[in-house]
Protein backbone atom coordinates (compact mmCIF):
# COMPACT_ATOMS: atom_id res chain seq x y z
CA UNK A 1 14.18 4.71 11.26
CA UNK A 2 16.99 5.10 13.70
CA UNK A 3 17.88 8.63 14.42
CA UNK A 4 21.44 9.46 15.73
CA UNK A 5 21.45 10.45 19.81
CA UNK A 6 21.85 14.11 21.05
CA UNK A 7 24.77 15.26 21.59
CA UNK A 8 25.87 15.95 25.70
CA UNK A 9 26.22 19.90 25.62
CA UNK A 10 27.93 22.37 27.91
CA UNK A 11 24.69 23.08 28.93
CA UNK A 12 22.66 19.90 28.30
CA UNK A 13 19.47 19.40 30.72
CA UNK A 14 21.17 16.05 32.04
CA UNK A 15 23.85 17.64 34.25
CA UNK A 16 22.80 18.36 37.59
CA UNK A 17 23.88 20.10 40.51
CA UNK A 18 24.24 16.17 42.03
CA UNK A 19 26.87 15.14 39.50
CA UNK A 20 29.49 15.76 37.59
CA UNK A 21 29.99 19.55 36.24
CA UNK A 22 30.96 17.62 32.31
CA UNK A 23 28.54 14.62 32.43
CA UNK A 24 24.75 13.74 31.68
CA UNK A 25 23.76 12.49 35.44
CA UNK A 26 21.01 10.18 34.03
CA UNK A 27 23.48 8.12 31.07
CA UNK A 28 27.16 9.35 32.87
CA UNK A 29 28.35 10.52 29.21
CA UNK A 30 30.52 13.38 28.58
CA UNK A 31 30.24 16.49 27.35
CA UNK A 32 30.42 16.50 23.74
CA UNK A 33 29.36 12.66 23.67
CA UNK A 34 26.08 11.27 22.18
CA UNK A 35 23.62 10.34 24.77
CA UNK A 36 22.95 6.67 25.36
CA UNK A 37 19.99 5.36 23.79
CA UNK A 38 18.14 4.47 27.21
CA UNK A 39 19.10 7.84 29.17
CA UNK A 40 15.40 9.20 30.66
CA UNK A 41 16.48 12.62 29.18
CA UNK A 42 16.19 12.15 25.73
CA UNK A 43 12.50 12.29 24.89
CA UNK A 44 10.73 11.71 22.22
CA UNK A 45 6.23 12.73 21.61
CA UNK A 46 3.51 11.35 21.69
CA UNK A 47 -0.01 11.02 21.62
CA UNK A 48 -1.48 9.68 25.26
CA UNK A 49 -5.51 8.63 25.38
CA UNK A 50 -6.11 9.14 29.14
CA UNK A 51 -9.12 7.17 30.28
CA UNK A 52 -11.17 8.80 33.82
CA UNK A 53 -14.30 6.02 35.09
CA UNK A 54 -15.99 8.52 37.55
CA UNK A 55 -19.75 8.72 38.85
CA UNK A 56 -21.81 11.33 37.60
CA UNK A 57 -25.69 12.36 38.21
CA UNK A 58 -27.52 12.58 35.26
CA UNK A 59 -31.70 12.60 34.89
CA UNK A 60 -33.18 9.61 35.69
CA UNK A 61 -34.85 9.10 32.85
CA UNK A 62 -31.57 9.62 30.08
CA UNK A 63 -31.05 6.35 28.49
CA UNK A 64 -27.09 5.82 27.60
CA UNK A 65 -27.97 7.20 24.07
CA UNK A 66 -28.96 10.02 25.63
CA UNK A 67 -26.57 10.88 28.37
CA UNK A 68 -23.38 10.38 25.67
CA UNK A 69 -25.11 12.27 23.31
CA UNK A 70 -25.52 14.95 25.79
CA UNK A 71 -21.70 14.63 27.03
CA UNK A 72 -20.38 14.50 23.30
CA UNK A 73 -22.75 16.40 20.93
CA UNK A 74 -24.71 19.44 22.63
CA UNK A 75 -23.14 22.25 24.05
CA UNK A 76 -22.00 20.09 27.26
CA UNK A 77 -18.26 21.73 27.45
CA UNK A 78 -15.84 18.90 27.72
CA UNK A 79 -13.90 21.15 29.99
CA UNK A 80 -16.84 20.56 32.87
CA UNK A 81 -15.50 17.04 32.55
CA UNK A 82 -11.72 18.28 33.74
CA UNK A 83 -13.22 20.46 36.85
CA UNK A 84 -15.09 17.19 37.91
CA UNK A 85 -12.64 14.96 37.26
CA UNK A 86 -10.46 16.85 40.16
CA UNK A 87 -12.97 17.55 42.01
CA UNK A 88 -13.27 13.39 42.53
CA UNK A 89 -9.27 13.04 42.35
CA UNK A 90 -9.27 15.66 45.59
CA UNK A 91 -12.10 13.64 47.53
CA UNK A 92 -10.05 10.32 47.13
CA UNK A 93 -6.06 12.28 47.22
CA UNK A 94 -5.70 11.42 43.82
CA UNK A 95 -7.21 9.78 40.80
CA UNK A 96 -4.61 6.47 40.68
CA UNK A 97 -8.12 4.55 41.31
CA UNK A 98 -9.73 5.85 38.34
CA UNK A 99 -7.30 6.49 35.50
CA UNK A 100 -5.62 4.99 32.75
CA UNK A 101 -3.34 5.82 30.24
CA UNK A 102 -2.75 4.57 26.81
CA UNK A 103 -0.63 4.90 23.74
CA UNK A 104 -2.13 6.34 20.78
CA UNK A 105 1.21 6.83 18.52
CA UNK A 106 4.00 8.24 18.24
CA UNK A 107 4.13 11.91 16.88
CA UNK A 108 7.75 12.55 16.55
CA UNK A 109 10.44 9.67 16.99
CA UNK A 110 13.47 12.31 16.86
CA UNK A 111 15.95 11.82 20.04
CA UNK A 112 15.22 15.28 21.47
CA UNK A 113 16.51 16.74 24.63
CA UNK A 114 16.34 20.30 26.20
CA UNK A 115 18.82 22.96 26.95
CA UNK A 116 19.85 23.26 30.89
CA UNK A 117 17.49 24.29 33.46
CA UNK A 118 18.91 26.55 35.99
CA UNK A 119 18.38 25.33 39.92
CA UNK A 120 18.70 28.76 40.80
């Protein structure tokens, strides 16, 4: 389905102090023009699967049944997994070494764009 582009408001999010006062910065439209299709302003959601490969400590004697049970199933919070996770990606500056991303799916496909943010 092909949805029709925002519209470039008074107060549209694309003008910037660094251009022009009537114009998206990112797509150079006017005010009270659509966006173009490829300006980085008009968003759209999704669903992102972010992937972390870190080393952990676990008993020696888990077997992988075990040690995914206890990360997934028992009352392991998944949230330990966050504080770790940036506790490696502040030893190594960040976690570009370790990470992924990938697209689950598209939640909303609707051209969307917000109102101005003030630089003030």
């Amino acid at each position: 389905m092909t949805h029709a582009m925002p519209t470039v408001l008074v107060d549209d999010d694309g003008i910037r102090p660094a251009g022009k006062p009537d114009e998206c910065f990112y797509c150079q439209r006017k005010v009270g023009e659509q966006h173009q299709p490829d300006c980085v302003i008009v968003t759209k959601r999704v669903r992102i699967r972010y992937s972390f490969t870190i080393e952990e400590t676990v008993p020696h004697h888990w077997t992988k049944e075990q040690i995914e049970f206890h990360r997934n199933y028992s009352t392991w919070c998944a949230d330990n997994a966050i504080d770790r996770i940036s506790e490696v990606a502040n030893e190594h500056g960040c976690s570009c070494g370790f990470a992924t991303a990938e697209l689950v799916d598209v939640v909303d496909d609707t051209p969307t764009r917000k109102r101005h943010i003030s630089f003030k």
